[in-house]
Protein backbone atom coordinates (compact mmCIF):
# COMPACT_ATOMS: atom_id res chain seq x y z
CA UNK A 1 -11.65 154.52 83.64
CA UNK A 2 -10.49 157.88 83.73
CA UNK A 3 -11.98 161.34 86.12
CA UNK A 4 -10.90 164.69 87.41
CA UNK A 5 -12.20 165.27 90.94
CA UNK A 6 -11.95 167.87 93.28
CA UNK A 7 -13.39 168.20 96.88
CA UNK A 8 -13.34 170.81 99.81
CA UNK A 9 -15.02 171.45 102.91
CA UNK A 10 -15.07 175.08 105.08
CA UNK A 11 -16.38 175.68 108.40
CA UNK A 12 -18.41 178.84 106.95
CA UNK A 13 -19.46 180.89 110.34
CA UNK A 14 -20.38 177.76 112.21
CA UNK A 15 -18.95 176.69 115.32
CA UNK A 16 -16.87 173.68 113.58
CA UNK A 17 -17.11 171.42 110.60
CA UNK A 18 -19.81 168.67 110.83
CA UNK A 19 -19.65 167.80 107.17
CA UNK A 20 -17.74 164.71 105.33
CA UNK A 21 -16.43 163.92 102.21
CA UNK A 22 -14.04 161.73 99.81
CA UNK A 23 -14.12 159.40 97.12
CA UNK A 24 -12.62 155.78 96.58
CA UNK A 25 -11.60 153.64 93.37
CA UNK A 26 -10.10 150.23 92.18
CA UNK A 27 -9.55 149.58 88.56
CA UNK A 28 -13.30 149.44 87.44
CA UNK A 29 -15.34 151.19 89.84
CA UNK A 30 -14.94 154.66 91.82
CA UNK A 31 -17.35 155.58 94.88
CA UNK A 32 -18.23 159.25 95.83
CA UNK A 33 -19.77 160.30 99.47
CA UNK A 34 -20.24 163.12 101.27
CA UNK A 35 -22.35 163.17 104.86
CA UNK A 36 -23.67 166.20 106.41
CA UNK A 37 -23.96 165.99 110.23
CA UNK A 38 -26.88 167.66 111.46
CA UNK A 39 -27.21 170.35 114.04
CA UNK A 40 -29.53 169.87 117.06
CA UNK A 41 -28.19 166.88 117.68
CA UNK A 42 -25.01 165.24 120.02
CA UNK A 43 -22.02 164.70 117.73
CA UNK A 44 -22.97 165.23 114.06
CA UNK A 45 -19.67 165.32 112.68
CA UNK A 46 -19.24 161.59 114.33
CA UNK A 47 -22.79 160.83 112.78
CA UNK A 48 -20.80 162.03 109.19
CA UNK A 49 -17.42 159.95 109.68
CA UNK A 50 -19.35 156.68 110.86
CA UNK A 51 -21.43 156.92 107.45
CA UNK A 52 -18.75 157.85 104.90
CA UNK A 53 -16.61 154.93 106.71
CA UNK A 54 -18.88 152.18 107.01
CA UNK A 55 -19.71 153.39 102.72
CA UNK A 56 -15.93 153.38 102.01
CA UNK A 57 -15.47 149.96 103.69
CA UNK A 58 -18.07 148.21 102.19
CA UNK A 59 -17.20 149.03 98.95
CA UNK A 60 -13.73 148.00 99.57
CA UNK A 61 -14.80 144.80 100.51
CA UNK A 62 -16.97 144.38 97.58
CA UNK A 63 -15.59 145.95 94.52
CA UNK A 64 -12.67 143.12 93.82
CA UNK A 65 -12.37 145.20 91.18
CA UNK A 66 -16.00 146.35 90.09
CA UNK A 67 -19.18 145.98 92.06
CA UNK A 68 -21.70 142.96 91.31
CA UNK A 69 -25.20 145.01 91.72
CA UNK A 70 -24.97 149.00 91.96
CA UNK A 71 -28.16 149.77 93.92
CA UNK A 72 -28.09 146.44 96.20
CA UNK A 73 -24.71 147.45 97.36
CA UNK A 74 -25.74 151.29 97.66
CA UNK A 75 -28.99 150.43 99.74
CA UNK A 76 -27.16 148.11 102.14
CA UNK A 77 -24.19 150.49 102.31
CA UNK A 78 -26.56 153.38 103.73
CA UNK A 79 -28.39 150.85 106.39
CA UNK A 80 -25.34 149.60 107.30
CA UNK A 81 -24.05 152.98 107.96
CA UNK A 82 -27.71 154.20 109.89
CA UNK A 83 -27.51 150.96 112.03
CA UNK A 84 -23.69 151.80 112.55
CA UNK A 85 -25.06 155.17 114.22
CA UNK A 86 -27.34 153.55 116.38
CA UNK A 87 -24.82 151.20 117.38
CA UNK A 88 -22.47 154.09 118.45
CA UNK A 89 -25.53 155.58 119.98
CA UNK A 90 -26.51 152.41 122.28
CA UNK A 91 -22.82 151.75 123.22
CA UNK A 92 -23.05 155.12 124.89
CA UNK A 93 -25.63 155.46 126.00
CA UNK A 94 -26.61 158.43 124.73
CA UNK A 95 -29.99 160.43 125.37
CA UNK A 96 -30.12 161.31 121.96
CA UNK A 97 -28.99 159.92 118.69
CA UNK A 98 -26.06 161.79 116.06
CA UNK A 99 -27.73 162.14 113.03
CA UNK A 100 -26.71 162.80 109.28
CA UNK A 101 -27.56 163.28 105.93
CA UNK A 102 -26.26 161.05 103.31
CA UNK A 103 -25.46 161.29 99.20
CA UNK A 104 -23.14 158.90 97.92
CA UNK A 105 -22.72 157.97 93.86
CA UNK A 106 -20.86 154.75 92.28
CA UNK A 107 -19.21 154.98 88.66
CA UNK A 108 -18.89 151.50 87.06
CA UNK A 109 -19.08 150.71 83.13
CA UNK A 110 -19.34 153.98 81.84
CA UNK A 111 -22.50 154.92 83.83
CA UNK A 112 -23.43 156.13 87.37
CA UNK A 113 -25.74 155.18 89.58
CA UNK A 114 -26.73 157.34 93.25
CA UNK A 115 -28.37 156.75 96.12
CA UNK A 116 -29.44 159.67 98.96
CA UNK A 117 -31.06 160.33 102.19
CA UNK A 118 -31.79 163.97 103.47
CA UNK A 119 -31.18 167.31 102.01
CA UNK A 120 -27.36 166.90 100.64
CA UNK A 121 -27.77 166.52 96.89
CA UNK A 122 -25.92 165.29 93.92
CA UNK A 123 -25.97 167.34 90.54
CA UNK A 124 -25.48 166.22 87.07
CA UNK A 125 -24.44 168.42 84.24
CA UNK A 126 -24.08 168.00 80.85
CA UNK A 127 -22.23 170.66 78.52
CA UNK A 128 -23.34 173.49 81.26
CA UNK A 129 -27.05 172.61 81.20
CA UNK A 130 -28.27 170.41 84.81
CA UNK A 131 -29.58 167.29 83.53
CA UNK A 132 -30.88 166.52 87.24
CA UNK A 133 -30.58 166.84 90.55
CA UNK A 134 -31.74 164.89 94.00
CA UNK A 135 -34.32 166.19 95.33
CA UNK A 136 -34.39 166.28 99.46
CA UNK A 137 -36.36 164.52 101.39
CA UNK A 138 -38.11 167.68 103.67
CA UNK A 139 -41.30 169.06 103.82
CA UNK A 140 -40.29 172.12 101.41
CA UNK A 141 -39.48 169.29 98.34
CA UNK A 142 -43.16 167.87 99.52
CA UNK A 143 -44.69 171.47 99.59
CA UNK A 144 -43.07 172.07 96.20
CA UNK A 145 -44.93 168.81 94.68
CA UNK A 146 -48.07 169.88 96.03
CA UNK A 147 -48.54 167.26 98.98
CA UNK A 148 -51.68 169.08 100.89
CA UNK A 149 -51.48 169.65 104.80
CA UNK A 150 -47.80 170.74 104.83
CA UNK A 151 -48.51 174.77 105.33
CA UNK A 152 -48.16 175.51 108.79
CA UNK A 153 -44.96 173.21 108.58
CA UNK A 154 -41.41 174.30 108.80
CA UNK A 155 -40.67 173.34 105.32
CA UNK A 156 -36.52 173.19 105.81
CA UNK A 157 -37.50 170.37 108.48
CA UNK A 158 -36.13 166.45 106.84
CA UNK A 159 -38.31 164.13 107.42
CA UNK A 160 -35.81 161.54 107.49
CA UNK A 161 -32.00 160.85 108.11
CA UNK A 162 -29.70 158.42 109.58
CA UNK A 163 -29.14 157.70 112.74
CA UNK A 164 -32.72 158.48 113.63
CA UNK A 165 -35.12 155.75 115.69
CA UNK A 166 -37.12 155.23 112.23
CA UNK A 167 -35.38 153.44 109.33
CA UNK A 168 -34.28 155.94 106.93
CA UNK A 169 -36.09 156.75 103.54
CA UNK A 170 -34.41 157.28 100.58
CA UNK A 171 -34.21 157.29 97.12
CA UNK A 172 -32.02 155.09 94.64
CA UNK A 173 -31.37 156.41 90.64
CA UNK A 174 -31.72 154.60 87.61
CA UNK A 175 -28.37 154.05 86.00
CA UNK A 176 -26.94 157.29 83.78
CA UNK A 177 -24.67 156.63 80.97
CA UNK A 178 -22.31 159.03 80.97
CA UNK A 179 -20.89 161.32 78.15
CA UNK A 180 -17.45 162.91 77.72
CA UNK A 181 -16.93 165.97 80.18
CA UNK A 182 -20.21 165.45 82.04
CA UNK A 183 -19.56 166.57 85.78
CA UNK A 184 -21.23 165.10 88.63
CA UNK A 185 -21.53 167.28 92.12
CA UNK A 186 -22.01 166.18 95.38
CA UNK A 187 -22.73 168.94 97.98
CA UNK A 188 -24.07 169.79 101.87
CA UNK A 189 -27.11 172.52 102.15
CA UNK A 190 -24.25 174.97 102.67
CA UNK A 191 -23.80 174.94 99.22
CA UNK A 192 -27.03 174.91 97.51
CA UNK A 193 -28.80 176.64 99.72
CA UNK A 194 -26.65 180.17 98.96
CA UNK A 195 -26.65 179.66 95.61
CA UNK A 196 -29.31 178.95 93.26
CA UNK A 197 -29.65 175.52 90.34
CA UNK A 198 -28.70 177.66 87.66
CA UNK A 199 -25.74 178.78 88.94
CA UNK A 200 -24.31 175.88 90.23
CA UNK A 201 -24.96 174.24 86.75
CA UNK A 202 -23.31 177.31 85.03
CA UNK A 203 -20.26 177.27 87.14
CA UNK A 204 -19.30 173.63 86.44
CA UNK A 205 -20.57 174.12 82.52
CA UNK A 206 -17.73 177.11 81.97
CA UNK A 207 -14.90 175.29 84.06
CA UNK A 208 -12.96 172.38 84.90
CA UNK A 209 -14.11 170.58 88.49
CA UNK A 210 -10.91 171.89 90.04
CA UNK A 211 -11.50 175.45 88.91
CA UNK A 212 -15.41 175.29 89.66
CA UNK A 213 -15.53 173.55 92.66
CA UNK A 214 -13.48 176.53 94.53
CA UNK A 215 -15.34 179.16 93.00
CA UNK A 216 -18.78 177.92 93.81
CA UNK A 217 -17.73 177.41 97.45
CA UNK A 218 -16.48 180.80 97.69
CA UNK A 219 -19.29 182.20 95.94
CA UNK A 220 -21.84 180.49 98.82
CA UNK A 221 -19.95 181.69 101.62
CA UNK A 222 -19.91 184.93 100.21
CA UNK A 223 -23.41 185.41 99.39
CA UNK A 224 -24.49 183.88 103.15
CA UNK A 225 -22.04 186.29 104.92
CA UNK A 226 -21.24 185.20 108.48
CA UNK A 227 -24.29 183.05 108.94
CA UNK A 228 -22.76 180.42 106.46
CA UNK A 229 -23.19 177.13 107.30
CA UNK A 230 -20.25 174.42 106.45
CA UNK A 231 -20.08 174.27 102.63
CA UNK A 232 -18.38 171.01 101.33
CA UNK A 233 -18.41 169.97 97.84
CA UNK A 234 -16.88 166.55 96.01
CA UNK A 235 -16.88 166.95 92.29
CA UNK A 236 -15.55 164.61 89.34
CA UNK A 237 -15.91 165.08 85.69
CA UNK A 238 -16.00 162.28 83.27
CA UNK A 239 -13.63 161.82 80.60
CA UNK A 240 -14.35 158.62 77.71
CA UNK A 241 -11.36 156.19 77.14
CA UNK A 242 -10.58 157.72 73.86
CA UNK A 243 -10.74 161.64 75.02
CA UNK A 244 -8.08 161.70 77.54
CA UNK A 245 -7.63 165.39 78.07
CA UNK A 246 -6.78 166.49 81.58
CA UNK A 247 -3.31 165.36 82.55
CA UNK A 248 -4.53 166.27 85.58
CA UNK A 249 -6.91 163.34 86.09
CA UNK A 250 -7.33 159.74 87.57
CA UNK A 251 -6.90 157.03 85.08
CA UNK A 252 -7.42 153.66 86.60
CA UNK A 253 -6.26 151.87 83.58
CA UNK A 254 -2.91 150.60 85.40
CA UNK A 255 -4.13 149.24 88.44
CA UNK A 256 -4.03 145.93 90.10
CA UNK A 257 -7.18 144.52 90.23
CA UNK A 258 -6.47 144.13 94.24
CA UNK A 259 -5.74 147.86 94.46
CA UNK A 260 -8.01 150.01 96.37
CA UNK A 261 -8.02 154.24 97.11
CA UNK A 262 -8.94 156.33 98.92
CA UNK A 263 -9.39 159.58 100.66
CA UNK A 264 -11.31 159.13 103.30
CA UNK A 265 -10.13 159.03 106.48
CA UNK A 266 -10.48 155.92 108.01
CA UNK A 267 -8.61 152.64 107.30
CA UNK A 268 -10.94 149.18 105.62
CA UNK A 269 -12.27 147.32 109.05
CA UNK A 270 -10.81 143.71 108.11
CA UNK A 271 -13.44 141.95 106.15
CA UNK A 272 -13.69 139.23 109.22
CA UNK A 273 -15.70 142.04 111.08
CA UNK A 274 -17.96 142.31 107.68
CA UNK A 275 -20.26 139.01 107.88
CA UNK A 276 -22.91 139.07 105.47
CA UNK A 277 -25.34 140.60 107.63
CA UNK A 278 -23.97 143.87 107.17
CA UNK A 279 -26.53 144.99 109.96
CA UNK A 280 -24.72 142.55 112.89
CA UNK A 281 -20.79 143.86 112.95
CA UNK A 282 -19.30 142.90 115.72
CA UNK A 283 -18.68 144.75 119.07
CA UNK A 284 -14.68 144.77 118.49
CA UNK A 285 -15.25 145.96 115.24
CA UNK A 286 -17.44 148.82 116.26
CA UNK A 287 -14.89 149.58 118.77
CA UNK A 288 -11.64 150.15 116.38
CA UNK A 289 -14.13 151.71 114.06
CA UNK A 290 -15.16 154.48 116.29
CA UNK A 291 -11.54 154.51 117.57
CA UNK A 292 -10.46 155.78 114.02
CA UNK A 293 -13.04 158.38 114.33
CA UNK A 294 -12.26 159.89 117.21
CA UNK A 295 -8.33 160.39 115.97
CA UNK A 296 -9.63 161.47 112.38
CA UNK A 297 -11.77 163.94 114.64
CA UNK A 298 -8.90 165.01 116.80
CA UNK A 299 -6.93 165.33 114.05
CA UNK A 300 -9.14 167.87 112.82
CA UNK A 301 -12.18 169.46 112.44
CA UNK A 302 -12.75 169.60 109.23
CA UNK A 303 -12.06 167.00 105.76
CA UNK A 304 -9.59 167.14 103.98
CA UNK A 305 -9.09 168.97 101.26
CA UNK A 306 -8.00 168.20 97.90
């Protein structure tokens, strides 16, 4: 298995960073994620890190090296990280819950599979055309499919999210084989909501990821002036076993099967605080799991960038 990738996050004109990002990989399967904490609410940016954690440590406990069943693990990795948030919530008793978005994609045999919640989206793009995007879950997607009743709605409102009292609703992909050079984009409402389909789709058509990726973000802070909101992106492009071109790339081909990596920061919880019930970790567990937040947060206030 062999992929560029590129991410980034920037404050824009907000306050501070309440977006997350990063990507994981063994020998046969590579994760993506990116969590957008949402405003209005107590600690989004923890909201962010406690999903993109709990998603990178499940799929380090499960891809030994590839993942049995795509969408099973994606669907338990985003309730895991919602109930994770309302755990965090409880143990503080806090009035009000942090809540997030959520977009996170697996690679595995050649194809890739996605699963999302909220208005962060995932693009695919195939030789500079967008073969498809997410679609968010807020009234303005409903509006825009012709649901009746919504007018007097705000139509940027989500409907759904983690961390909220309600389970979260979301939306699981079919499996996409993928094709030499197709790029896949992960991105917070900072992104797309500055710039339009067709030019995101354009960008990553004429350039590399690492090339792209920059310019896009630029280009959305730019056009939203100093009302932008935090713009993160993680991007990877695809390259087939026989087309290795960018020397510049991941290739996976020489790893132990035991090997796991990752950017995102926050260490695996040990798998004894994973049961099976993914819902019922234990209180210790939450404990050194929101302790590695709060450093990663102290640390700084914004991902890392790569």
């Amino acid at each position: 298995m062999k992929f560029s990738v590129f991410q980034i996050s920037r404050r824009g004109g907000r306050e501070k960073n309440e977006d997350r990002m990063g990507y994981c990989y063994t020998r046969e399967a590579g994760l993506f994620v990116l969590a957008d904490g949402m405003g209005g609410h107590p600690d989004g940016e923890v909201a962010a890190q406690i999903a993109i954690q709990t998603v990178s440590a499940l799929f380090q406990r499960e891809a030994k090296p590839a993942l049995a069943d795509v969408p099973a693990f994606l669907t338990s990795a985003l309730l895991a990280a919602h109930h994770q948030i309302l755990r965090y919530t409880s143990d503080r008793s806090l009035g009000d819950s942090p809540r997030t978005t959520l977009v996170a994609a697996v690679v595995q045999d050649g194809r890739a599979q996605w699963i999302h919640c909220g208005d962060s989206r995932l693009y695919m793009v195939r030789d500079g055309q967008m073969l498809m995007r997410t679609r968010d879950h807020s009234y303005m997607e409903l509006r825009n499919a012709s649901f009746q009743g919504l007018e007097n709605i705000n139509r940027n409102v989500l409907f759904t999210c983690l961390g909220s009292p309600s389970k979260p609703v979301f939306d699981v992909s079919d499996p996409m084989l993928l094709e030499q050079g197709d790029r896949i984009l992960l991105c917070s409402d900072g992104l797309w909501g500055a710039l339009d389909d067709d030019k995101i789709s354009a960008e990553l058509g004429r350039h590399t990821v690492s090339e792209a990726v920059p310019n896009l973000v630029e280009d959305a802070l730019r056009e939203a002036g100093s009302s932008s909101d935090n713009v993160t992106v993680v991007a990877m492009e695809w390259e087939m076993p026989d087309q290795f071109a960018s020397t510049m790339g991941i290739s996976t081909d020489d790893i132990q099967e035991d090997v796991f990596a990752s950017t995102i920061q926050a260490s695996l919880l040990d798998n004894s605080s994973f049961p099976e019930d993914v819902d019922e970790l234990d209180d210790e567990a939450i404990e050194r799991s929101i302790a590695e937040i709060n450093e990663a947060i102290r640390r700084t206030s914004a991902a890392r960038k790569f």
